[in-house]
Protein backbone atom coordinates (compact mmCIF):
# COMPACT_ATOMS: atom_id res chain seq x y z
CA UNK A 1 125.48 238.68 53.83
CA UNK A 2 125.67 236.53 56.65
CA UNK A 3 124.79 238.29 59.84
CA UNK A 4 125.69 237.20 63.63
CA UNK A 5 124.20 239.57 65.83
CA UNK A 6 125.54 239.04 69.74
CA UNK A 7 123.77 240.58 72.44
CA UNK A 8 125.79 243.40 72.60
CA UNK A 9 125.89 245.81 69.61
CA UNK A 10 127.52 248.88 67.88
CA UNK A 11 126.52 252.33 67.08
CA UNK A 12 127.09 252.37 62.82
CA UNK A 13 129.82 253.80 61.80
CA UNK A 14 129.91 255.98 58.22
CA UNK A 15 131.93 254.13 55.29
CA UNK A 16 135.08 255.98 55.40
CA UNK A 17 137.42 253.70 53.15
CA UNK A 18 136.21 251.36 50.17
CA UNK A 19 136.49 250.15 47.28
CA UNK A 20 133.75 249.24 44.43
CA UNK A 21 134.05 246.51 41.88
CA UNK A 22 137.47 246.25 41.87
CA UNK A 23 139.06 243.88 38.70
CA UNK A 24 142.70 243.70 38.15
CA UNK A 25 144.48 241.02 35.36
CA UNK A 26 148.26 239.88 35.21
CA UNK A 27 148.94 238.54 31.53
CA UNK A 28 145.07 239.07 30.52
CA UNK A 29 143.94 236.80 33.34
CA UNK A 30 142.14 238.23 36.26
CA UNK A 31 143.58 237.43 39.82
CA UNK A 32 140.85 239.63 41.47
CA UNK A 33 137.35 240.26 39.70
CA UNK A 34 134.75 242.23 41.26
CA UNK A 35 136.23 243.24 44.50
CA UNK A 36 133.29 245.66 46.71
CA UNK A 37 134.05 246.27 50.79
CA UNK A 38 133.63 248.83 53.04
CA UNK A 39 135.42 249.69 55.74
CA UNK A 40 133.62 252.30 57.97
CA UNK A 41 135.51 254.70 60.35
CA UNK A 42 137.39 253.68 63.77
CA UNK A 43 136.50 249.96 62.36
CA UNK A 44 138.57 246.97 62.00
CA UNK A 45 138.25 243.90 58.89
CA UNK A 46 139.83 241.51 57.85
CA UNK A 47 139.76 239.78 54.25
CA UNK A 48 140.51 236.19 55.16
CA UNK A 49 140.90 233.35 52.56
CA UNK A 50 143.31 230.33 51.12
CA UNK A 51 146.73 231.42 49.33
CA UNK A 52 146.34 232.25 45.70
CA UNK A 53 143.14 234.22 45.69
CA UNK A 54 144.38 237.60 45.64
CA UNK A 55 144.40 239.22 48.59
CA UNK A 56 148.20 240.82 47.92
CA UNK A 57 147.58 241.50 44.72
CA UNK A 58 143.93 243.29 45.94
CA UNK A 59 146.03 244.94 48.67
CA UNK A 60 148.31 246.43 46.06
CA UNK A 61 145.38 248.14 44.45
CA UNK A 62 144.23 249.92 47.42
CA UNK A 63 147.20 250.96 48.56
CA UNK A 64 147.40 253.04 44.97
CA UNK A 65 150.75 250.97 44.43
CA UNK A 66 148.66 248.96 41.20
CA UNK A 67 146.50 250.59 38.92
CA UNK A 68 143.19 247.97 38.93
CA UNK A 69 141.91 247.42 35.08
CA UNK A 70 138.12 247.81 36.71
CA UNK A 71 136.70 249.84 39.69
CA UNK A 72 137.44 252.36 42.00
CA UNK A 73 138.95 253.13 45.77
CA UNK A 74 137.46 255.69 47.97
CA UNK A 75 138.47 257.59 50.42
CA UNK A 76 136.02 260.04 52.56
CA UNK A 77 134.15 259.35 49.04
CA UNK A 78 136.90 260.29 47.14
CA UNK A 79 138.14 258.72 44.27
CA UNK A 80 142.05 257.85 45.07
CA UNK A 81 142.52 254.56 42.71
CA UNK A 82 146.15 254.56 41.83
CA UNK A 83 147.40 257.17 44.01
CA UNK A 84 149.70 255.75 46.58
CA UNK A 85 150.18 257.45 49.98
CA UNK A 86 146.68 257.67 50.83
CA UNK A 87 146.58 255.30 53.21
CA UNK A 88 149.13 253.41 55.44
CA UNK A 89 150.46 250.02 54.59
CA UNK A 90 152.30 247.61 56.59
CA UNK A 91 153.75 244.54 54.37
CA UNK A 92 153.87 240.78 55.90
CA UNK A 93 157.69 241.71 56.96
CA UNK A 94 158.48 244.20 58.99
CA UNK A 95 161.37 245.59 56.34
CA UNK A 96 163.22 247.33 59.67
CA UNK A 97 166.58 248.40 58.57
CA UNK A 98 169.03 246.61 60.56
CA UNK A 99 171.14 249.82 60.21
CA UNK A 100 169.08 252.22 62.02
CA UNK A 101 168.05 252.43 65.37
CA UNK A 102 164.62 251.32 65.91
CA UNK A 103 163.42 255.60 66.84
CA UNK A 104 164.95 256.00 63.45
CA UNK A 105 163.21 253.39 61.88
CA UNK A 106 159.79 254.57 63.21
CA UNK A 107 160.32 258.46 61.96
CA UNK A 108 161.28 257.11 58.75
CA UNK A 109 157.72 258.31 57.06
CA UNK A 110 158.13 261.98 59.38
CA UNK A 111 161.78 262.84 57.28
CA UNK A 112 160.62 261.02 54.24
CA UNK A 113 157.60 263.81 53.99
CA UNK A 114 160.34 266.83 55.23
CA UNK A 115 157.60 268.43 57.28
CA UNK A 116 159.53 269.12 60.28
CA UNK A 117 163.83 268.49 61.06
CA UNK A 118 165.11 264.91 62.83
CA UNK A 119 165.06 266.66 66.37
CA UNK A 120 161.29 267.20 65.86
CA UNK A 121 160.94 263.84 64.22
CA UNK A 122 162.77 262.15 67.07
CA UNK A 123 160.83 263.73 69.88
CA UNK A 124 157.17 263.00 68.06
CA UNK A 125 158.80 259.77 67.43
CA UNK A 126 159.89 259.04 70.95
CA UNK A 127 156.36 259.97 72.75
CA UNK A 128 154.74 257.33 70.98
CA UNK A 129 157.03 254.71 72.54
CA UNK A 130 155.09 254.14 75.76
CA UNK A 131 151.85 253.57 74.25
CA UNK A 132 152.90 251.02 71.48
CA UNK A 133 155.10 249.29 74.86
CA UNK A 134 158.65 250.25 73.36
CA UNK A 135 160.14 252.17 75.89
CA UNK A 136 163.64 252.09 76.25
CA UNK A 137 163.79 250.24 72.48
CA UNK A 138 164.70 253.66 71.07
CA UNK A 139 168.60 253.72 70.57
CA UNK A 140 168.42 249.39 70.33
CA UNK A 141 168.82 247.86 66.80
CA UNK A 142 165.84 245.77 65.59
CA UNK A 143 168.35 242.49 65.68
CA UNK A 144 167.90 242.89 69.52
CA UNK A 145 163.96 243.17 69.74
CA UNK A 146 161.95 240.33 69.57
CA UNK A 147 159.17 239.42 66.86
CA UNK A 148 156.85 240.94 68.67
CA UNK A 149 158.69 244.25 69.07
CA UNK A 150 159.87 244.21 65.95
CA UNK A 151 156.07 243.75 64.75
CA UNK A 152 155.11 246.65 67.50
CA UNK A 153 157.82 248.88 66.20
CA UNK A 154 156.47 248.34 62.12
CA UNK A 155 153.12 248.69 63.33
CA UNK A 156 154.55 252.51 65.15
CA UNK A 157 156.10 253.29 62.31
CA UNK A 158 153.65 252.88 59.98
CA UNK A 159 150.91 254.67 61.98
CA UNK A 160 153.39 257.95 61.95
CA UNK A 161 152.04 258.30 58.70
CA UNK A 162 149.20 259.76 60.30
CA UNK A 163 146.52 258.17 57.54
CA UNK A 164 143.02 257.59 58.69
CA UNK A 165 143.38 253.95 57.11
CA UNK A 166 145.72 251.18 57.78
CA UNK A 167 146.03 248.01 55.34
CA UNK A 168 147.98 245.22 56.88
CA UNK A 169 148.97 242.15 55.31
CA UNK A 170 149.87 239.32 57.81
CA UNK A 171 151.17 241.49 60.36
CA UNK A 172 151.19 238.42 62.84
CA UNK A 173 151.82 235.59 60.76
CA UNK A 174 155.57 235.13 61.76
CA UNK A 175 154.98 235.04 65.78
CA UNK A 176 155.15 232.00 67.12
CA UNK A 177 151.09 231.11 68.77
CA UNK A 178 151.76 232.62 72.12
CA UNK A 179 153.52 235.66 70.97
CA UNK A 180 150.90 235.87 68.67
CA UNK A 181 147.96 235.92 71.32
CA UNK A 182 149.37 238.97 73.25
CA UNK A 183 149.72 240.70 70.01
CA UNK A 184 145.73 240.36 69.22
CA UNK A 185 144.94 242.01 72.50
CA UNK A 186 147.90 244.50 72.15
CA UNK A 187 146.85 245.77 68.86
CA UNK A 188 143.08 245.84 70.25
CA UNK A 189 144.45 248.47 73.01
CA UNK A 190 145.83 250.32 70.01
CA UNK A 191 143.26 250.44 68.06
CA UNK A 192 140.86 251.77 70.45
CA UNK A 193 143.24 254.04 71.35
CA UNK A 194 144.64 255.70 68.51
CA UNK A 195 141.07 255.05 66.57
CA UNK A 196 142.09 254.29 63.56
CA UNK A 197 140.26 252.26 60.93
CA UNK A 198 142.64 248.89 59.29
CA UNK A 199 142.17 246.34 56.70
CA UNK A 200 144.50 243.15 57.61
CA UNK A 201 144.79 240.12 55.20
CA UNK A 202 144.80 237.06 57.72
CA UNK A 203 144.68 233.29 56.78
CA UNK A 204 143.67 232.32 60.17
CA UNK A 205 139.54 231.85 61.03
CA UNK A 206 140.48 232.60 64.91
CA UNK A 207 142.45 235.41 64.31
CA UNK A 208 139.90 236.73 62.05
CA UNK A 209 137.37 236.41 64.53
CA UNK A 210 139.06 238.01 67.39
CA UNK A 211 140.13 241.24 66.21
CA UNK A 212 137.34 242.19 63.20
CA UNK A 213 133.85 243.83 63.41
CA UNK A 214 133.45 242.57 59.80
CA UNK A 215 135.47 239.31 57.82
CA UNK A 216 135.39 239.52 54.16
CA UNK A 217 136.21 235.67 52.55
CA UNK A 218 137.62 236.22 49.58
CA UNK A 219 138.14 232.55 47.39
CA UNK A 220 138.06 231.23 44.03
CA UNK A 221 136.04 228.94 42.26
CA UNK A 222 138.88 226.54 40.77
CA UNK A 223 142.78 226.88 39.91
CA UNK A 224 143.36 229.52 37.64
CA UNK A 225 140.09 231.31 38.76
CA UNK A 226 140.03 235.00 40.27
CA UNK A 227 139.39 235.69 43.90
CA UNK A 228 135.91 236.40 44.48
CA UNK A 229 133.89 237.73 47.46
CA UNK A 230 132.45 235.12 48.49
CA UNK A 231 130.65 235.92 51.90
CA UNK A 232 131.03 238.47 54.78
CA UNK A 233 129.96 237.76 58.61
CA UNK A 234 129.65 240.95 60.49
CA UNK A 235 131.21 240.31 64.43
CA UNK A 236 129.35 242.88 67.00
CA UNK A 237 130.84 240.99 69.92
CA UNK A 238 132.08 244.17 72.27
CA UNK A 239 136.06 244.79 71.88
CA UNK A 240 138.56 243.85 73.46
CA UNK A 241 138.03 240.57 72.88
CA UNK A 242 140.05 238.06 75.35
CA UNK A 243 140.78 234.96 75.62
CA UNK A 244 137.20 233.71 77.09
CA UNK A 245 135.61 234.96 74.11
CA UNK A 246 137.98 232.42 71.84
CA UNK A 247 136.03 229.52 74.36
CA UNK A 248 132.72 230.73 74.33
CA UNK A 249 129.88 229.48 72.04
CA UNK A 250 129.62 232.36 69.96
CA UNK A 251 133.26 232.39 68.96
CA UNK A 252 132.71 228.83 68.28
CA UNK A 253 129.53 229.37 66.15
CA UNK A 254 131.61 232.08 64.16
CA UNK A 255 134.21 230.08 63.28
CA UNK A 256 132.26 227.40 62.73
CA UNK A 257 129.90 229.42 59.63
CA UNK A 258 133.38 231.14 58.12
CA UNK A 259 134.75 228.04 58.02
CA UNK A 260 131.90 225.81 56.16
CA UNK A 261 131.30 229.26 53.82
CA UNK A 262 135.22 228.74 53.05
CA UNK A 263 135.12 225.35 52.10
CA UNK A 264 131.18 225.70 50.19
CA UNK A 265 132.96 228.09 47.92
CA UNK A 266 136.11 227.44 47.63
CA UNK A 267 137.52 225.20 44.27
CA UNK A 268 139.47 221.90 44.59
CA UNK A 269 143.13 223.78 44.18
CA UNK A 270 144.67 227.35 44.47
CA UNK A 271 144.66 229.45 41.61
CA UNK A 272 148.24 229.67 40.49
CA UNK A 273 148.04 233.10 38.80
CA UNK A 274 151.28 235.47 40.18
CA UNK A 275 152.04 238.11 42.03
């Protein structure tokens, strides 16, 4: 493991999410082989890597939407490999329906579960508008909200879910690079706010950098090869992170090791193996 230890540290957290040696084959090839992370509570990591080594497919798996052919996912230390619903998961689109207004969008997961009636849905729904910097979005269509808002608004909806763990899988990738910036210190607010612990998939070093307390690199040896682990940097600069700490040395240094540990492992093409 390749440690860069700032001046500033962390208190450890326990492991409250993981997932240990984690193998899963398409057409008796592997796309993933050996998968082990950790994501410990109130944390934030990202698994960051080319296209074609897995990470969707890996993503799958610990949402409990695939069944992997090797390992296990735990939860609290619980085995929960193949059960979906366990955790939240927010896809690279935002998959708003253009039909509903963007409260009934977000309460989606609230009447999907039947727990309470719309009214109650609505109002827990609503309260949650200020904080994620939607108010007065609530009767507008998601054709009149921005990328951002439409991101903040996928991002709401998938927290109602309540789930101590959030996978996200390119949940900025879309925004244009200023829009983009606002959302990384946004969704730091949020996440020391609300305290939960997320997974994101990310193909960008800087993004990587700026929002994790751990990156996973996840790459494969040569075309046709299954996405490995293939180093880990643990990031103990203090959070938020703005946009002085994307200038200073350290950030530099950071990006700088990911980057060369990216390229020492990586093979000479993606791996071509689908989904």
């Amino acid at each position: 493991m390749n440690n860069v230890s700032p001046a500033v540290t962390r208190e450890p957290a326990p492991v409250l999410f993981a997932c240990r040696g984690i193998t899963k084959r398409y057409e008796g090839e592997a796309v993933v082989k050996d998968i082990s992370l950790e994501l410990p509570a109130g944390r934030v990591i990202s698994l960051l890597g080319p296209s074609g080594t897995g990470k969707t497919t890996l993503f799958n798996v610990l949402a409990g939407v695939d069944i992997p052919d090797d390992g296990r996912v735990l939860l609290s230390g619980r085995n929960i490999t193949g059960i979906s619903g366990q955790v939240s998961y927010m896809m690279q689109k935002d998959l708003l329906l253009e039909y509903r207004t963007v409260l009934d969008n977000v309460i989606l997961p609230l009447l999907i579960r039947g727990r309470i009636t719309k009214k109650e849905a609505r109002e827990q729904g609503a309260s949650f508008f200020p904080r994620f910097g939607l108010s007065g979005c609530e009767k507008k269509y998601p054709r009149q909200l921005s990328g951002g808002m439409r991101q903040r608004a996928a991002l709401l909806r998938t927290c109602m879910l309540s789930n101590p763990v959030i996978l996200l899988d390119e949940p900025f990738s879309a925004l244009d690079a200023l829009t983009r910036r606002s959302m990384h210190e946004w969704f730091q607010e949020i996440a020391a706010e609300m305290n939960f612990a997320a997974l994101f998939i990310t193909h960008d070093i800087e993004e990587a950098v700026m929002l994790s307390d751990r990156v996973y690199i996840l790459t494969a040896a040569g075309e046709r090869q299954p996405g490995r682990i293939s180093g880990c940097f643990d990031i103990t600069a203090p959070r938020p992170r703005n946009e002085s700490f994307s200038v200073s040395k350290e950030f530099i240094l950071l990006k700088k090791k990911i980057l060369a540990a990216i390229h020492r492992t990586a093979g000479p093409a993606p791996r071509t193996i689908s989904p």
